[in-house]
N, C-alpha and C. Protein backbone atom coordinates (compact mmCIF):
# COMPACT_ATOMS: atom_id res chain seq x y z
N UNK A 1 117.61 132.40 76.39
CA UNK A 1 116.95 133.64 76.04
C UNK A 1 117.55 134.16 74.74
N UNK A 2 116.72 134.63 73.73
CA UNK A 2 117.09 135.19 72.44
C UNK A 2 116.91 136.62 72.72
N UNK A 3 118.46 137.32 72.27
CA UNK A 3 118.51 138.76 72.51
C UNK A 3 118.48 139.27 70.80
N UNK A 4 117.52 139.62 70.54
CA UNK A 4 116.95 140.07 69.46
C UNK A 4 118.33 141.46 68.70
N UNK A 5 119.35 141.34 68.42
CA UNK A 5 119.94 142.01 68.44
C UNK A 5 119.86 142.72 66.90
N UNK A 6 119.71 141.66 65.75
CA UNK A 6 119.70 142.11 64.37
C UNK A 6 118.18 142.42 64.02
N UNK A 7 117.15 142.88 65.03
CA UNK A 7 116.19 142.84 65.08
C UNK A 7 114.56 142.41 63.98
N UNK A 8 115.34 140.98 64.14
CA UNK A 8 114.05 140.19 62.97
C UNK A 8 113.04 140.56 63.80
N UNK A 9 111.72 140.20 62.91
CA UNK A 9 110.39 140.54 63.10
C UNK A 9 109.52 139.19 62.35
N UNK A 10 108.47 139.15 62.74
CA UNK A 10 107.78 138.17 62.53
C UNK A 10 108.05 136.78 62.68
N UNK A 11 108.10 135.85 61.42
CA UNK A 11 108.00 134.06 61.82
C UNK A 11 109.52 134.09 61.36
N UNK A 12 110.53 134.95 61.40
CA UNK A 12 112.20 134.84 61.41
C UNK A 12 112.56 134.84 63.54
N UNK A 13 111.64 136.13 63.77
CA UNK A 13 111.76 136.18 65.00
C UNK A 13 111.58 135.34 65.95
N UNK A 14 110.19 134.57 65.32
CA UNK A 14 109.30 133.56 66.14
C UNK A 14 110.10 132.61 66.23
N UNK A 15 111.18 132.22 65.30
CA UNK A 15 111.45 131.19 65.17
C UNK A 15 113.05 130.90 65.95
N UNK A 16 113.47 132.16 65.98
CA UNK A 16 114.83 132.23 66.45
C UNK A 16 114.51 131.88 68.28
N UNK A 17 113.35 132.85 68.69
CA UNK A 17 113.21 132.59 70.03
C UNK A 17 112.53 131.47 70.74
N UNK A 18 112.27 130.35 69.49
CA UNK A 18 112.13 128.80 69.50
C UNK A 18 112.91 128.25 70.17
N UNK A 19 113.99 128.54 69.23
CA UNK A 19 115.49 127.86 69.20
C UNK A 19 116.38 127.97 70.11
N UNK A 20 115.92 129.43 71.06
CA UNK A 20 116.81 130.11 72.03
C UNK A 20 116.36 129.42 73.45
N UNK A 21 115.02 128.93 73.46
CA UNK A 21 114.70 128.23 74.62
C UNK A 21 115.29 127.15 75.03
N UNK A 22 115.68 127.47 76.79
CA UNK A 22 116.47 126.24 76.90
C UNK A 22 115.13 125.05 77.06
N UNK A 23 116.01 123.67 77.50
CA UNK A 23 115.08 122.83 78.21
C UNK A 23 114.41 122.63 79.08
N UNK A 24 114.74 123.74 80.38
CA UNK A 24 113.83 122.99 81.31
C UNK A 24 112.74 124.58 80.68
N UNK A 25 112.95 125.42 80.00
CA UNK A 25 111.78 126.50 79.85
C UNK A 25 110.52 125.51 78.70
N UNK A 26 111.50 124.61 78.05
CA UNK A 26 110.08 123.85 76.89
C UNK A 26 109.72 122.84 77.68
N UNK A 27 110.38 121.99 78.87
CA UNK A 27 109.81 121.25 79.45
C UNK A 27 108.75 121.72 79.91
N UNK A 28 108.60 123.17 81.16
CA UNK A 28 107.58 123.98 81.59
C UNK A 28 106.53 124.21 80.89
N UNK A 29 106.79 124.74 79.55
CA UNK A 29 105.89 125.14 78.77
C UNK A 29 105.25 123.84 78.65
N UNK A 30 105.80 122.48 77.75
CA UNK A 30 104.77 121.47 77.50
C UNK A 30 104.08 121.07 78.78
N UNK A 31 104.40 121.21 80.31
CA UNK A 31 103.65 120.58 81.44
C UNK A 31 102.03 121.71 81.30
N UNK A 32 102.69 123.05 81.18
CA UNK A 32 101.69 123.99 81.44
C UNK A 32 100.18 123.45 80.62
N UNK A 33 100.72 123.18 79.08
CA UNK A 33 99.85 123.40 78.09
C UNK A 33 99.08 121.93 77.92
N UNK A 34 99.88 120.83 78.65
CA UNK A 34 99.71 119.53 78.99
C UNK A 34 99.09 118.63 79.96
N UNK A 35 98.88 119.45 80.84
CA UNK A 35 98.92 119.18 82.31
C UNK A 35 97.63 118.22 82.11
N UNK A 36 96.58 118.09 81.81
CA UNK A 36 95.52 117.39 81.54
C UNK A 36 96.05 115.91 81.23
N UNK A 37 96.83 115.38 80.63
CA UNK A 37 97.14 114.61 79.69
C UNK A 37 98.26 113.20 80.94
N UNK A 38 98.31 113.53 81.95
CA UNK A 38 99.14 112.89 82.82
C UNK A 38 100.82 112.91 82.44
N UNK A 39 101.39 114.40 82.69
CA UNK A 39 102.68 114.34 81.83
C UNK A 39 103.60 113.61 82.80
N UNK A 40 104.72 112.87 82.20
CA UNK A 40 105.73 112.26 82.55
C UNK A 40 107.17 112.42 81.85
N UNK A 41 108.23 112.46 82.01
CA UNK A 41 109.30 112.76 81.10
C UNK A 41 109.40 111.74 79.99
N UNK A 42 108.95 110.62 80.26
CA UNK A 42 109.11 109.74 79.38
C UNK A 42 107.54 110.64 77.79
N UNK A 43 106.76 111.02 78.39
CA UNK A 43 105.54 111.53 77.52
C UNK A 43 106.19 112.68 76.75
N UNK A 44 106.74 113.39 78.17
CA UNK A 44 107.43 114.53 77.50
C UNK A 44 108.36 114.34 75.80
N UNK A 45 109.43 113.78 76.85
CA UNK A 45 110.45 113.41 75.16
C UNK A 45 109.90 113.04 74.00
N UNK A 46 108.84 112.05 74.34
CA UNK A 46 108.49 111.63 73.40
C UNK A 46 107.27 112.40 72.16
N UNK A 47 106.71 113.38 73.14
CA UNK A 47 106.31 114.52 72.42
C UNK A 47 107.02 115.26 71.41
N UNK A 48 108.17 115.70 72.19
CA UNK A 48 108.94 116.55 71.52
C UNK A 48 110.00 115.91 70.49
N UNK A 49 109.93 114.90 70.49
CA UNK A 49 110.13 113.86 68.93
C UNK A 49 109.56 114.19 68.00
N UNK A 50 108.26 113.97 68.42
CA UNK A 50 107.12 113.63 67.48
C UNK A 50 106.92 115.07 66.80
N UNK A 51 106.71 116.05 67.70
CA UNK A 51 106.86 117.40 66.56
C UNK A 51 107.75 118.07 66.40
N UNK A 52 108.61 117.52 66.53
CA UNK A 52 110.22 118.15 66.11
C UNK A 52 109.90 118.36 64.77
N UNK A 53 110.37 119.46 64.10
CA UNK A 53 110.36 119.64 62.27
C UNK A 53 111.33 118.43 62.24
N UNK A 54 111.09 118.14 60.33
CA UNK A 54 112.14 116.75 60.27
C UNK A 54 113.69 117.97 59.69
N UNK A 55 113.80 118.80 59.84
CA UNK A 55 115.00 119.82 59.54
C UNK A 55 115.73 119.55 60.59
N UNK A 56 115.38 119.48 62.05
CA UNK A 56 116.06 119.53 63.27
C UNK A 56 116.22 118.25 64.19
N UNK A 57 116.99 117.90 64.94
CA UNK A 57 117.49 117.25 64.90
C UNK A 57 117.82 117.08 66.83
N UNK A 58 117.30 117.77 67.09
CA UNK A 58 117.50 118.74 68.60
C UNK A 58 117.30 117.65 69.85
N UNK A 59 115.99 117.31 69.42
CA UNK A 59 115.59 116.02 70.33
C UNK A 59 115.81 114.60 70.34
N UNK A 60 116.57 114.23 68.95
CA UNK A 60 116.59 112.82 68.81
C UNK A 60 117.71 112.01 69.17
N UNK A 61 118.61 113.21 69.89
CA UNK A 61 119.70 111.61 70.46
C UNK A 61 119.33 112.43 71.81
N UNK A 62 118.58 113.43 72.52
CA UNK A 62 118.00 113.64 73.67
C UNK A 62 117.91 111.90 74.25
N UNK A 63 119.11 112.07 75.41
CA UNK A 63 118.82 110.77 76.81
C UNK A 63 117.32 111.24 77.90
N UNK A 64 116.72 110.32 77.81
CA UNK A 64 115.14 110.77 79.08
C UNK A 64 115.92 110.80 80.19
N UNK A 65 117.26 110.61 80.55
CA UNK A 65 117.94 110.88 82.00
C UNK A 65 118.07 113.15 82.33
N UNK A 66 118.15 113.65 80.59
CA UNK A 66 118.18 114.93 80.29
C UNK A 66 116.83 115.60 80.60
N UNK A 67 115.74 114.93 80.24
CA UNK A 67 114.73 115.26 80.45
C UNK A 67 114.40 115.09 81.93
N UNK A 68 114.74 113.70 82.56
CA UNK A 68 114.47 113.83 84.01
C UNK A 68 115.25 114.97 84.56
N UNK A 69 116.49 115.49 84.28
CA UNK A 69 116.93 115.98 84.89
C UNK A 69 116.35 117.79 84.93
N UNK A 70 115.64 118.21 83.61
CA UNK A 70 114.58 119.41 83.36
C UNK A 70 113.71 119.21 84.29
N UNK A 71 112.95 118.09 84.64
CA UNK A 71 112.08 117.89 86.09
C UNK A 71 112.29 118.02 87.02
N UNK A 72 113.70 117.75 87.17
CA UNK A 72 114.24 117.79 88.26
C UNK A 72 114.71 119.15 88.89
N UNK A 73 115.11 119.72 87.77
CA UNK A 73 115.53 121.36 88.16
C UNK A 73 113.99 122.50 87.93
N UNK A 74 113.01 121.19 87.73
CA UNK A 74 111.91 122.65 87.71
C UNK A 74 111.55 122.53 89.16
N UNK A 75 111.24 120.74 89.79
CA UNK A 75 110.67 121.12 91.38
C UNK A 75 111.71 121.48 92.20
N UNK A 76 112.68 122.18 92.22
CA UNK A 76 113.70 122.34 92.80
C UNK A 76 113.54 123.92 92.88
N UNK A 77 113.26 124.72 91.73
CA UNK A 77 112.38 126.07 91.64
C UNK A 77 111.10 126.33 91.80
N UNK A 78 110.69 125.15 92.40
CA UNK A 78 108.98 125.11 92.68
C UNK A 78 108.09 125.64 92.08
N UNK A 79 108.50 125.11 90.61
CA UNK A 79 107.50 125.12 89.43
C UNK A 79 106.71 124.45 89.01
N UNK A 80 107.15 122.83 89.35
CA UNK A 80 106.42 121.71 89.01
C UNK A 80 106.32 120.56 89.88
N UNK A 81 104.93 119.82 90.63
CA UNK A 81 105.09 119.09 91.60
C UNK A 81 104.87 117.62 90.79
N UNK A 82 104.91 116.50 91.85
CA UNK A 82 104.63 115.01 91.45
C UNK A 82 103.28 115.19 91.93
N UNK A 83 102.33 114.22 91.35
CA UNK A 83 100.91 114.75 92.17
C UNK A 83 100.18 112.99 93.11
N UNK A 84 101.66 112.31 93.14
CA UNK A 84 100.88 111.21 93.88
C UNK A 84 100.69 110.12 93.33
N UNK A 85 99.71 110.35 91.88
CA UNK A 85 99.15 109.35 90.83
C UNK A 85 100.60 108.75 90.09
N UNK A 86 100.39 107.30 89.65
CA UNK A 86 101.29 107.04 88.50
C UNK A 86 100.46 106.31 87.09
N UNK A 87 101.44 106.10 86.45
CA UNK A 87 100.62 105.51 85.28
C UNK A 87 102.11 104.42 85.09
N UNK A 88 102.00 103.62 83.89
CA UNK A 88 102.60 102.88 83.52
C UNK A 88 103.32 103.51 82.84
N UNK A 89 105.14 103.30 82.82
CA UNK A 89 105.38 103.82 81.72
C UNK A 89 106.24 102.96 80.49
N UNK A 90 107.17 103.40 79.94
CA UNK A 90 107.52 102.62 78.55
C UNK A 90 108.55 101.50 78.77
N UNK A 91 108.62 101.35 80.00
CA UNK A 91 109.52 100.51 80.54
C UNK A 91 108.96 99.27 81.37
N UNK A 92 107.27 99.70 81.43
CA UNK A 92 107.07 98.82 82.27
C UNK A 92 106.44 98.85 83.99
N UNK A 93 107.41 99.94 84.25
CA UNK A 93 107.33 100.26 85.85
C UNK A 93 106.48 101.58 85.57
N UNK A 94 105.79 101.34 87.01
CA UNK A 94 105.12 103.19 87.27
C UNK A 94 106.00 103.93 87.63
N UNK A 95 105.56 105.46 87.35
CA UNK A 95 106.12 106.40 87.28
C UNK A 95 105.32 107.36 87.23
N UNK A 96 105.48 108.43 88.55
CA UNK A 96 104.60 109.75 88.76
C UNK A 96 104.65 110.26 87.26
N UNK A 97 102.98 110.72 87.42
CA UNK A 97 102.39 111.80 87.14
C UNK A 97 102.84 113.29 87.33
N UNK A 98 103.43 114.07 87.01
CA UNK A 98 103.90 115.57 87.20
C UNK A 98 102.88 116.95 86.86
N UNK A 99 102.62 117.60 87.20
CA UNK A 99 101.76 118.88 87.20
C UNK A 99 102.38 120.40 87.49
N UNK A 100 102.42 121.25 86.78
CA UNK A 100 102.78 122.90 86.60
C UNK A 100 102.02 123.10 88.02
N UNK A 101 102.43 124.22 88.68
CA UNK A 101 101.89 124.95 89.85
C UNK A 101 101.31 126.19 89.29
């Protein structure tokens, strides 16, 4: 959580409370905005590679064991379920499908 203390405003603000988000809150967010798309942690990370600005640096030695483990602590707060389905993933083996509640 970003406590707005020197009180920026606008895309200084926007940007600080980017930065302030932990992981399992951007994991949530990408399932929410994703959910269509068959998300998986392996999809996940690899999202958040891909639009990482090239300034930052945040996601790229990110382990997918970090990301499983954001999955792991969201169905544990019963935020996010497995829904049954798998798909293939980058390894080869299936691997659930995940969905926002």
């Amino acid at each position: 959580m970003f406590h707005n203390t020197n009180n920026e405003k606008g895309a200084t603000l926007k940007r600080s409370q980017e930065k302030a988000k932990t992981q399992d809150e951007m994991v949530l967010e990408f399932l929410r905005s994703h959910d269509q798309l068959g998300v998986t942690p392996e999809r996940t990370l690899r999202h958040f590679k891909i639009m990482e600005p090239l300034s930052e640096n945040r996601w790229h030695n990110t382990p997918l064991t970090s990301i499983r483990r954001s999955f792991s602590n969201l169905k544990k707060k019963g935020l996010i379920y497995k829904t049954g389905e798998t798909i293939e993933g980058d390894f080869g083996k299936q691997i659930a499908i995940w969905r926002a509640k």
